[in-house]
Protein backbone atom coordinates (compact mmCIF):
# COMPACT_ATOMS: atom_id res chain seq x y z
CA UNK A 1 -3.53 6.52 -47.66
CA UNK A 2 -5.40 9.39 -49.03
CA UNK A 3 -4.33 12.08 -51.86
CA UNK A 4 -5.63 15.78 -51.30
CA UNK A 5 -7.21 15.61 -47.60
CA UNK A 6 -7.76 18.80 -45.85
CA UNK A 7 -6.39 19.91 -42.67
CA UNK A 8 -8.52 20.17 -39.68
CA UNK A 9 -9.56 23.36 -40.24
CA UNK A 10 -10.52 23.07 -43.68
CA UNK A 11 -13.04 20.38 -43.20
CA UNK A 12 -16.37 21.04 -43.80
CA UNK A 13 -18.67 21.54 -40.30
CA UNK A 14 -21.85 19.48 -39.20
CA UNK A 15 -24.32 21.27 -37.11
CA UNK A 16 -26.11 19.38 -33.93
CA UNK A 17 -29.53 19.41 -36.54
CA UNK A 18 -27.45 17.43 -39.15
CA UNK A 19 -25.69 15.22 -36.63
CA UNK A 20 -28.77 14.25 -34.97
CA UNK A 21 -30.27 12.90 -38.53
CA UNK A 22 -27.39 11.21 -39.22
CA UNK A 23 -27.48 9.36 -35.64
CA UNK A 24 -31.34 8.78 -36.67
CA UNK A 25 -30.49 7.05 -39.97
CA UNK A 26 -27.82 4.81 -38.66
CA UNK A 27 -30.79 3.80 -36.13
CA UNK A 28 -32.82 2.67 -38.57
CA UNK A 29 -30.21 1.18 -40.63
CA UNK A 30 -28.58 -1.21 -37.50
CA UNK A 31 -32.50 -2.03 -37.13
CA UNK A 32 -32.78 -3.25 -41.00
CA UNK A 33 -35.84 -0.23 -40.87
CA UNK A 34 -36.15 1.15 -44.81
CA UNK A 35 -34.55 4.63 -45.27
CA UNK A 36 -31.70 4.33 -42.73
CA UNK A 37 -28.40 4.27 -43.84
CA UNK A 38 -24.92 3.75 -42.35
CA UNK A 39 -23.07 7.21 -40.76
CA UNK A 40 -20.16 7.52 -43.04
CA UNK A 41 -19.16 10.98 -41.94
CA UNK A 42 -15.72 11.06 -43.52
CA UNK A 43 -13.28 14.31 -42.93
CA UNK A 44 -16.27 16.55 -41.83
CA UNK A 45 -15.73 19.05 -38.68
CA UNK A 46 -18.18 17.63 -35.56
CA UNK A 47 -16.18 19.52 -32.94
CA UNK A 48 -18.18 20.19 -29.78
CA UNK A 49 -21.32 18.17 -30.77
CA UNK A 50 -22.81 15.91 -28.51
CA UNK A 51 -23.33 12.46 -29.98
CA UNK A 52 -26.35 12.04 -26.68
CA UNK A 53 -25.13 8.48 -25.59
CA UNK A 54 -26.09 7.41 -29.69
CA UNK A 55 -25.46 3.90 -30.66
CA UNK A 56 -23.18 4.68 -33.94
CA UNK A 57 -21.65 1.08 -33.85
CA UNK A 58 -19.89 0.50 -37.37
CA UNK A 59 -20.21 3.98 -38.27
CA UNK A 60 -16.95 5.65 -40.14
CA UNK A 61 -15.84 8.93 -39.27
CA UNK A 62 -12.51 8.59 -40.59
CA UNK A 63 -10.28 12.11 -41.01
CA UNK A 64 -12.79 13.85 -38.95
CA UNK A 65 -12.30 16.79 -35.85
CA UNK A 66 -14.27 16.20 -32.94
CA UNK A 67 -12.17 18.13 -31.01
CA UNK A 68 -14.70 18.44 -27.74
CA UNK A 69 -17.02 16.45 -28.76
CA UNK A 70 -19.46 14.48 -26.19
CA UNK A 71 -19.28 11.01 -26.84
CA UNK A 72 -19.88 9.85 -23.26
CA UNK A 73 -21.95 6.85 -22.92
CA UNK A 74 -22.43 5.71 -26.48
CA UNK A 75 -21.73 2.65 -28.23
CA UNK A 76 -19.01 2.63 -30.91
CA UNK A 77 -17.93 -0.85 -31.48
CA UNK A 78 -16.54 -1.36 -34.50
CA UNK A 79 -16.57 2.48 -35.80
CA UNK A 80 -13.35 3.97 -37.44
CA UNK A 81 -11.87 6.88 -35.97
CA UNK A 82 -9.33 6.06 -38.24
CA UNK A 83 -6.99 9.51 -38.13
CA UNK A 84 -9.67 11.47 -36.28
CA UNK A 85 -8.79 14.60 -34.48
CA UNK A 86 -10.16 14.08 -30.47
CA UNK A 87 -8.41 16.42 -28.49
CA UNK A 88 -10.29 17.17 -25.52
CA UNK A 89 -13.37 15.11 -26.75
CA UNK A 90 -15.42 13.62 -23.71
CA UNK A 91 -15.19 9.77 -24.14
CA UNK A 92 -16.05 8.75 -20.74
CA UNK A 93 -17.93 5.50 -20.51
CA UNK A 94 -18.62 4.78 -23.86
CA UNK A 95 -17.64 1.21 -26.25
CA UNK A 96 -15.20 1.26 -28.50
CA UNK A 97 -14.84 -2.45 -28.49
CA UNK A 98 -12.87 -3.35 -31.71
CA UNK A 99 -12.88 0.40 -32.87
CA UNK A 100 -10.46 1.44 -35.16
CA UNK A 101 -7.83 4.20 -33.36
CA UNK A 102 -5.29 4.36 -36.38
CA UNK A 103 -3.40 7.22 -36.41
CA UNK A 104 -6.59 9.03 -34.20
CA UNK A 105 -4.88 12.15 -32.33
CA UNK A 106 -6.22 12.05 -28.95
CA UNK A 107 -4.06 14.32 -26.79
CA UNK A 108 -6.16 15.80 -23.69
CA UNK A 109 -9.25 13.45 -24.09
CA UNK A 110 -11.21 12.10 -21.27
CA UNK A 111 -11.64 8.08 -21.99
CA UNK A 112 -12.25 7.49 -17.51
CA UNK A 113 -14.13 4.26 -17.84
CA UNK A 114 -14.49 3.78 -21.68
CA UNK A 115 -14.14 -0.23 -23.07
CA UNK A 116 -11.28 0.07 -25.94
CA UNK A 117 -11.35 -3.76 -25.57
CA UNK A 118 -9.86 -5.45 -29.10
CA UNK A 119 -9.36 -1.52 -30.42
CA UNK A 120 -6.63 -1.30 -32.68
CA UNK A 121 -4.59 2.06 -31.66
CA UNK A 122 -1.44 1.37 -34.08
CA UNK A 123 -0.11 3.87 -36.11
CA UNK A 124 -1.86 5.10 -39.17
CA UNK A 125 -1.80 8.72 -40.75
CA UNK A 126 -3.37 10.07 -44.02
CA UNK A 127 -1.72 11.60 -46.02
CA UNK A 128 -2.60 15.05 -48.60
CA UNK A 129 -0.92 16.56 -52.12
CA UNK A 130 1.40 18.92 -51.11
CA UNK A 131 2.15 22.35 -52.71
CA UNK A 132 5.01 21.10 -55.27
CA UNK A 133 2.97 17.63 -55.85
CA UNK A 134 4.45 15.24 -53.85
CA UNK A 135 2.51 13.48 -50.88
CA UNK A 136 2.91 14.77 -47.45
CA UNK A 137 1.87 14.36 -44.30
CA UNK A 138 -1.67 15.92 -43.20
CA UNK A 139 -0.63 18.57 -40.41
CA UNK A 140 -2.06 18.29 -37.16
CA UNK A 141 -1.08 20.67 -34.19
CA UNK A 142 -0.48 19.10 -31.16
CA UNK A 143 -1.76 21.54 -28.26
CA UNK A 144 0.93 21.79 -25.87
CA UNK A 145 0.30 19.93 -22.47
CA UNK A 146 -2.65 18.34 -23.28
CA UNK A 147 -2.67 14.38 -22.14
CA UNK A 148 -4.31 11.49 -23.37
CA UNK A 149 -6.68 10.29 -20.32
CA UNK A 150 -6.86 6.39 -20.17
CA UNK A 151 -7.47 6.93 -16.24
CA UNK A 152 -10.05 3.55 -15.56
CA UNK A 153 -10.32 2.82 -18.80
CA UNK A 154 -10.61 -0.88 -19.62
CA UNK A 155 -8.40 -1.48 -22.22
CA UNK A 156 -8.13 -5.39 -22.00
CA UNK A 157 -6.91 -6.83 -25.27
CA UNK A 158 -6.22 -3.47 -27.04
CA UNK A 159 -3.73 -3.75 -29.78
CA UNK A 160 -1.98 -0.49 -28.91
CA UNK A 161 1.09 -1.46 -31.06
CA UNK A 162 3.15 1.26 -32.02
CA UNK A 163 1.11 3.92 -30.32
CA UNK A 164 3.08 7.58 -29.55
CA UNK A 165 1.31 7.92 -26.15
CA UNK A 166 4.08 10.39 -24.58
CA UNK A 167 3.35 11.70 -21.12
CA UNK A 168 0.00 9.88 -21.73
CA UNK A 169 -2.16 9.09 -17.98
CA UNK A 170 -3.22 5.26 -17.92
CA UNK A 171 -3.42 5.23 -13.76
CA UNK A 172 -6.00 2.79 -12.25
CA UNK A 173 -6.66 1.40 -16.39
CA UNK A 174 -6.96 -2.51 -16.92
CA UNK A 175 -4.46 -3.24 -19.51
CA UNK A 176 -3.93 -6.48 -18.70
CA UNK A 177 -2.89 -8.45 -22.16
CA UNK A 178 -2.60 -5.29 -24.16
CA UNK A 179 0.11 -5.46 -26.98
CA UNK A 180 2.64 -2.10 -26.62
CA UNK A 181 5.02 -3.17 -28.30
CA UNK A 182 6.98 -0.68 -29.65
CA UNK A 183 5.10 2.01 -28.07
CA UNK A 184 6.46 5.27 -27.43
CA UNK A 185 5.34 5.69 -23.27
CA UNK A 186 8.22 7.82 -22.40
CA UNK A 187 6.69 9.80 -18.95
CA UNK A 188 3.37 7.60 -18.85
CA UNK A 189 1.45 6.83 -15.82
CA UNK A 190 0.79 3.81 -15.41
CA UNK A 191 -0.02 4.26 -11.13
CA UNK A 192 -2.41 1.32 -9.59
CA UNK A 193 -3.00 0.23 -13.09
CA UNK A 194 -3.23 -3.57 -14.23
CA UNK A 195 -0.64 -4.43 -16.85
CA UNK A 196 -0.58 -8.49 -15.93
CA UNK A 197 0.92 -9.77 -19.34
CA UNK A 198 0.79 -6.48 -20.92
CA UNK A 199 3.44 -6.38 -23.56
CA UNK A 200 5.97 -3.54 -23.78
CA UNK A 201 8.60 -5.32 -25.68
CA UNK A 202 10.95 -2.51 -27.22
CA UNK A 203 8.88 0.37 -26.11
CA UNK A 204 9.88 3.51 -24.76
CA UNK A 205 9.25 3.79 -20.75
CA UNK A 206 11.67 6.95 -19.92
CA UNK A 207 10.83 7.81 -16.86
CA UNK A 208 7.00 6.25 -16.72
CA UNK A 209 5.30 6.08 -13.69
CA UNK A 210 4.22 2.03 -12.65
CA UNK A 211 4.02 2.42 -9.08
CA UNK A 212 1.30 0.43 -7.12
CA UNK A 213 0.75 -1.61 -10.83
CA UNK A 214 0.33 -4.88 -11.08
CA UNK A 215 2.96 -6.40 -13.23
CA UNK A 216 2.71 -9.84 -12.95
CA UNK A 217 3.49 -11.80 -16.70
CA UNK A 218 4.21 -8.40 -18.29
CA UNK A 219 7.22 -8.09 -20.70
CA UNK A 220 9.64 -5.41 -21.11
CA UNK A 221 12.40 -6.77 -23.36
CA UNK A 222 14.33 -4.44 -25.28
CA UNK A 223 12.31 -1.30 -23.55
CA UNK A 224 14.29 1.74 -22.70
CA UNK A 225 13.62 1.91 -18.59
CA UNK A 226 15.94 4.96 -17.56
CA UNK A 227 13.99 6.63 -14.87
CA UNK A 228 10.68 4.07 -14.77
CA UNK A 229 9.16 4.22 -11.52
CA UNK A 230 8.41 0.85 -9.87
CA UNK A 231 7.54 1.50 -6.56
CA UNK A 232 5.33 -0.75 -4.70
CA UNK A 233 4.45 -3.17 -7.83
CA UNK A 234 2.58 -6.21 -7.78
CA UNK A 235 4.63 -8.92 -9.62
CA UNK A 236 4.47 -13.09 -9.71
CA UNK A 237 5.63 -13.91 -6.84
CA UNK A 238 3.73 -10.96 -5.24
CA UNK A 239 0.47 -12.53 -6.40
CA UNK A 240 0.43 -15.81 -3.66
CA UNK A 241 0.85 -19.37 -3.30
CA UNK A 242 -0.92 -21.59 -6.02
CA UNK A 243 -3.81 -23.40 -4.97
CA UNK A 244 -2.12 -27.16 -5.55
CA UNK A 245 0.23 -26.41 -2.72
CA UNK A 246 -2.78 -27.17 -0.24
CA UNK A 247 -2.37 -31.01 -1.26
CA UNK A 248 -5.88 -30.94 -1.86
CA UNK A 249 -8.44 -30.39 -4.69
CA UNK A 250 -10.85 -27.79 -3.98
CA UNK A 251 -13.80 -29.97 -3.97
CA UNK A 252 -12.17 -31.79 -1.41
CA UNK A 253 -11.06 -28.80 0.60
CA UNK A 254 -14.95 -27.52 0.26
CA UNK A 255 -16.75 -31.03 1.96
CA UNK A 256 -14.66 -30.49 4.92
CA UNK A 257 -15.81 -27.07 5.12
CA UNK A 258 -19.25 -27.65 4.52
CA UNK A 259 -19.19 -30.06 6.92
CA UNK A 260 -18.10 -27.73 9.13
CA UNK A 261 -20.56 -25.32 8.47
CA UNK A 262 -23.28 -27.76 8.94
CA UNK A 263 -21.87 -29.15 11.87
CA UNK A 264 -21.27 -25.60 13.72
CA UNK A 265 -17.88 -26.31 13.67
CA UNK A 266 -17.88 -29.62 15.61
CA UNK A 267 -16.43 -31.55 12.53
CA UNK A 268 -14.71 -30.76 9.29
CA UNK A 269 -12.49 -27.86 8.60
CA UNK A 270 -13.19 -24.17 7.61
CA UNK A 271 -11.72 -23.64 4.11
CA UNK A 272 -8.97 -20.64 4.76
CA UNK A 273 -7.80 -19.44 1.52
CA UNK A 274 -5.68 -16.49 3.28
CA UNK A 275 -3.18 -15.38 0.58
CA UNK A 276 -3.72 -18.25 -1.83
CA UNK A 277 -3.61 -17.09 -5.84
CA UNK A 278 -6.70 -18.08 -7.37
CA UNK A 279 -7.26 -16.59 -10.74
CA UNK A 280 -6.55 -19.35 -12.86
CA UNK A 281 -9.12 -21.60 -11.27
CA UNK A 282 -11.38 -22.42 -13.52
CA UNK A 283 -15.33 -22.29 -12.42
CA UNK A 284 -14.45 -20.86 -9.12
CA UNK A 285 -18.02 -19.07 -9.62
CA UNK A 286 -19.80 -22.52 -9.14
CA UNK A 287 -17.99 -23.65 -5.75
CA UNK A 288 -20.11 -22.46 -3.01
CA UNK A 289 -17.84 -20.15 -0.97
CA UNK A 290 -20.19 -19.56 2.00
CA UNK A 291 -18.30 -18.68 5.49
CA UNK A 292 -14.58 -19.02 4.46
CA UNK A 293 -11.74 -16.88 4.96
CA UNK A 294 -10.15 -15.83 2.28
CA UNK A 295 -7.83 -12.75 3.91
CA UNK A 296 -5.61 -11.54 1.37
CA UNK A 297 -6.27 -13.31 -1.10
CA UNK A 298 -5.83 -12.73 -5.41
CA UNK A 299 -9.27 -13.04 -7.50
CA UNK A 300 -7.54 -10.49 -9.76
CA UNK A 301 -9.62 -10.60 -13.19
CA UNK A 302 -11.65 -13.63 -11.89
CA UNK A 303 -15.24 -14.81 -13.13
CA UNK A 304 -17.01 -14.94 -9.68
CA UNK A 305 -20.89 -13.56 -11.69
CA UNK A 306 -23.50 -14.95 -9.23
CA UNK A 307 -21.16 -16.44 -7.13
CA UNK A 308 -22.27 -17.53 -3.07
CA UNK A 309 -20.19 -15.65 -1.43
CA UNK A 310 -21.60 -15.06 1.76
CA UNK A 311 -20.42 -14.24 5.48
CA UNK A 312 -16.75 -14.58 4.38
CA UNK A 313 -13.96 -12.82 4.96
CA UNK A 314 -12.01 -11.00 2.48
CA UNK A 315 -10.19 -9.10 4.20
CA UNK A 316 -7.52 -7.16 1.99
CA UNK A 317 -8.60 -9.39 -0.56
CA UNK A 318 -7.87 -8.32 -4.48
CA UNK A 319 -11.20 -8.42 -6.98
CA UNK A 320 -9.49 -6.05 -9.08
CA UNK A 321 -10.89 -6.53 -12.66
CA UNK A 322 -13.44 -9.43 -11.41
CA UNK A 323 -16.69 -10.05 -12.53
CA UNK A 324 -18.87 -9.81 -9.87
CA UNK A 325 -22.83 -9.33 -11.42
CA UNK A 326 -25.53 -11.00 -9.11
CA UNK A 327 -23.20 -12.43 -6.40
CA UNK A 328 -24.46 -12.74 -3.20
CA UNK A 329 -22.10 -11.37 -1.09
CA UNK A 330 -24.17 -10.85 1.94
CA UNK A 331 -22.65 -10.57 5.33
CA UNK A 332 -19.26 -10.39 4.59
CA UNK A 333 -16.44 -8.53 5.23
CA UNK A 334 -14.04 -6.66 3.00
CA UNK A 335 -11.87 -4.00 4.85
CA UNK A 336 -9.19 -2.59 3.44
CA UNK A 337 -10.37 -4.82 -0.50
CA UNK A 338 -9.40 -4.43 -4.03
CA UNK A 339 -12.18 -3.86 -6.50
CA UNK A 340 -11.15 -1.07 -8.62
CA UNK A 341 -13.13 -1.52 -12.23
CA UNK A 342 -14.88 -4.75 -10.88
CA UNK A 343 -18.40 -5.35 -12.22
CA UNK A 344 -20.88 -6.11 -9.45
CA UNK A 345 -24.28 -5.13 -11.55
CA UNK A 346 -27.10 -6.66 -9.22
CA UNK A 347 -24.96 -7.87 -6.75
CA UNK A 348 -26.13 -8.12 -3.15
CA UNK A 349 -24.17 -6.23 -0.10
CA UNK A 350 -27.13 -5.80 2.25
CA UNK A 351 -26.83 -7.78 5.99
CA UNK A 352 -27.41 -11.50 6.86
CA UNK A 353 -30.24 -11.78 9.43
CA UNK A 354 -29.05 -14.57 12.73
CA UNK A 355 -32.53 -16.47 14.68
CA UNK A 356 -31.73 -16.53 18.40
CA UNK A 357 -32.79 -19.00 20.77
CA UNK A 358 -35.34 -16.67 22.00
CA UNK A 359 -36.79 -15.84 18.85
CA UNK A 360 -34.86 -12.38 18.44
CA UNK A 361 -32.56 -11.62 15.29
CA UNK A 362 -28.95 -9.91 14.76
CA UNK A 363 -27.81 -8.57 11.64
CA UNK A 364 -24.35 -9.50 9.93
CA UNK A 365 -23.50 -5.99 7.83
CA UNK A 366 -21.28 -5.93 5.04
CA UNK A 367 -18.05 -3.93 5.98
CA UNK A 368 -16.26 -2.18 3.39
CA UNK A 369 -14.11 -0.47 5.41
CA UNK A 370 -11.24 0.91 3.86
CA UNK A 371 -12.13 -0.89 0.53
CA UNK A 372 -10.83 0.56 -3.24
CA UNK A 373 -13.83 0.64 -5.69
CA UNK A 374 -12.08 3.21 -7.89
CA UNK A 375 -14.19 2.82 -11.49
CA UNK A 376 -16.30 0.12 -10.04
CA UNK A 377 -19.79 -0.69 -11.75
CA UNK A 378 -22.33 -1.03 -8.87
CA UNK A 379 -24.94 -0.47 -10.93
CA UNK A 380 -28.45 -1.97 -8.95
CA UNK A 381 -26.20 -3.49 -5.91
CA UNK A 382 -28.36 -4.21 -2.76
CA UNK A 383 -26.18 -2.31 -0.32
CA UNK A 384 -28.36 -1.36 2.82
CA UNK A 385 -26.95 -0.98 5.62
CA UNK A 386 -23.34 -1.17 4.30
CA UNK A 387 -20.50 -0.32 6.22
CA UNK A 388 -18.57 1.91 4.13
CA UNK A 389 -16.10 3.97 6.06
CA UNK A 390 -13.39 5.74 4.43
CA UNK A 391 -14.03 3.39 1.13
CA UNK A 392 -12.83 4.98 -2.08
CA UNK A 393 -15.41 5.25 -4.96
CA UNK A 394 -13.62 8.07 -7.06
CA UNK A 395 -15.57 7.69 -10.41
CA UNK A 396 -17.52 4.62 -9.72
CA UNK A 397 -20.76 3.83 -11.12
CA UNK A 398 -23.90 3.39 -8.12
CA UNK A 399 -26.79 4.29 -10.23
CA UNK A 400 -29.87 2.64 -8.93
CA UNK A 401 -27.70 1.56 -5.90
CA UNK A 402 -29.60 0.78 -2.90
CA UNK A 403 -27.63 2.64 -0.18
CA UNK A 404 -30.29 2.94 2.63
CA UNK A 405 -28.93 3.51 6.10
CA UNK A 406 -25.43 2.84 4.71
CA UNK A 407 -22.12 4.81 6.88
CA UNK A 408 -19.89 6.38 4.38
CA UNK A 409 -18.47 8.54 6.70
CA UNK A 410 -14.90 9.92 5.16
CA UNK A 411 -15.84 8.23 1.69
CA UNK A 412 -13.93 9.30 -1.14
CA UNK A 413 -16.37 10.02 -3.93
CA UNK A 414 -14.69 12.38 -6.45
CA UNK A 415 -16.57 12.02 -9.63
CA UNK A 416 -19.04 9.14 -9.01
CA UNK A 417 -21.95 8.57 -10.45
CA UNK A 418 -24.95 8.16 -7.96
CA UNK A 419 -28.43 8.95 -10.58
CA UNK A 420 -31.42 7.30 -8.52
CA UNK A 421 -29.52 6.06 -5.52
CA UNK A 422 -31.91 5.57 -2.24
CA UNK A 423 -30.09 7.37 0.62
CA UNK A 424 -32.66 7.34 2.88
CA UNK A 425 -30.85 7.67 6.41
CA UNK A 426 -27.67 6.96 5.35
CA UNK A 427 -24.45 8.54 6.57
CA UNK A 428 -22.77 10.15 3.63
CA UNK A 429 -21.24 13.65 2.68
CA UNK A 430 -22.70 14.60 -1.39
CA UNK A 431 -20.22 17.60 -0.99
CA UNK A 432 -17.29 15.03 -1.56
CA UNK A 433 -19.09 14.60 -4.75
């Protein structure tokens, strides 16, 4: 705690000229370059400055305002924010891995897509010398109606302990694992988000909004539920039968289907995985999963980075949370899927090309009919000739995305990012933008 802090709008302002030095310094001082120095910008008034995607990792800007500031984009792991004032601030895609939240007021900010993984977001206030001596509080007004915005955020690991995050939107945000205990939630969203073993024991949920969440392994002893909305959740026994129920091990399972891929079907067995629950196996990423069905399936959270994937089906599948880069996905189908905040950086979605007898080809095109890919990274993905009707990519990342000839009639795609995407004959509507 600290004697004889200012209030917010007593603290001392930093123009764009000065703010841009100090993001030079720290430059040169994470790169061991002589003259640099750390950013310790300690109760000092940055509102509306843009911070231009900086990396200010381990910087301290403890007691500060940046009430609007731009922060998108930039890397903050390990910085203290430690009673900071961020109403409003733009936080949208940036790291705050292991960033220090303490006591940080952040009523109305925008944190769609931002990594708060291992951030600590307990309670922590600073405290000033009051008028007759005595410590007191530091007084920060509140700005009726403004929300915290945790929409797509990944939060996974977040010790949120404690937190007053009243009326407080967390919809479509991975908070799978995150420690709430105690937390003060009361008329939350928590709609489509991921709260497997999320723990909320003894916190306020009055009237919070879970519908559509997965809730499988999350804990709610003690909370106050009055009015908590649980429409349509995911829970355990929502999530599908456990792979050891086949009688088989999945090596075993996967000669009979490769023997039935090699044989055209004429011997073996085609692996169907339809409805099976398969995050917990381990190395699933290594097992080739070429031509199996897999409709309905879980994958929630699952490593499947460069996994063979190809001419499956995964129909109404869930990927939610999975880790997708460089998989070869080619062919396949995913109508009606579940990838909302998946990671599939370089991953391939283009068609499979068939030899006929007579020496012409057919194509196999990847259909994504239907699919969720709400926050999803597609940063680089091979998507040519995709079909993409009706698939939902509110705030998802496609820069670089390869989306030639692709059909997206009726595609939802409210705030996503598309810098340097090919779209060369492709069916697609940029006013949904």
């Amino acid at each position: 705690m600290r004697e004889e802090v200012p209030d917010p709008n007593e603290l001392d302002p930093v123009s764009q000229m000065e703010l841009d030095s100090i993001i030079r310094q720290h430059q040169m001082f994470t790169q061991g370059q002589n003259g640099g120095s750390r950013a310790v910008v300690q109760y000092k008034n940055l509102s509306y400055l843009n911070f231009n995607a900086a990396d200010l990792s381990h910087a301290d800007f403890t007691g500060s305002a940046l009430l609007e500031a731009d922060l998108s984009g930039g890397n903050y792991a390990g910085t203290s924010f430690f009673a900071c004032d961020m109403r409003n601030a733009n936080l949208k895609g940036a790291n705050f891995r292991r960033a220090d939240f303490r006591g940080a007021f952040v009523a109305g900010a925008d944190l769609t897509g931002a990594n708060m993984e291992g951030a600590d977001m307990r309670e922590g206030k600073i405290m000033k010398r009051g008028r007759k001596g005595t410590l007191e509080d530091r007084k920060r007004t509140a700005g009726e109606g403004a929300k915290t915005v945790f929409t797509g955020a990944k939060l996974t690991g977040t010790n949120m302990k404690g937190v007053h995050a009243k009326s407080a939107d967390f919809s479509d945000a991975d908070l799978s694992g995150v420690n709430l205990e105690n937390a003060d939630m009361q008329e939350a969203s928590f709609k489509g988000a991921n709260l497997t073993d999320t723990d909320f024991t003894d916190s306020n949920l009055v009237h919070a909004d879970m519908s559509a969440a997965v809730t499988a392994g999350a804990v709610m002893d003690g909370a106050e539920k009055a009015g908590l909305n649980l429409l349509n959740i995911v829970t355990e026994r929502d999530m599908g039968d456990k792979l050891e129920n086949l009688g088989k091990s999945l090596p075993e399972l996967l000669d009979e289907h490769t023997l039935w891929v090699a044989t055209a079907g004429r011997s073996g067995r085609q692996l169907d995985l339809g409805g099976y629950d398969l995050r917990d196996v381990l190395d699933l990423n290594r097992f080739p999963l070429t031509a199996i069905k897999a409709v309905g399936a879980n994958f929630l959270s699952q490593n499947l980075q460069s996994a063979e994937m190809q001419s499956a089906v995964f129909d109404k599948a869930d990927f939610r949370d999975c880790k997708m880069q460089e998989a070869d996905l080619r062919g396949s189908s995913f109508k009606y899927t579940h990838f909302s905040r998946a990671d599939l950086t370089g991953a391939r979605l283009c068609p499979l090309q068939f030899d006929n007898e007579d020496g012409s080809h057919w194509f196999q095109r990847v259909n994504l009919s239907g699919a969720s890919m709400r926050y999803a990274i597609l940063r680089e993905v091979d998507m040519r000739d995709c079909i993409m009707m009706g698939v939902d990519l509110s705030n998802a990342v496609l820069s670089g995305c390869d989306l030639r000839r692709a059909d997206l009639t009726g595609a939802v795609l409210k705030g996503a990012v598309m810098d340097d995407v090919r779209l060369d004959d492709a069916i697609i509507d940029l006013g949904a933008l």
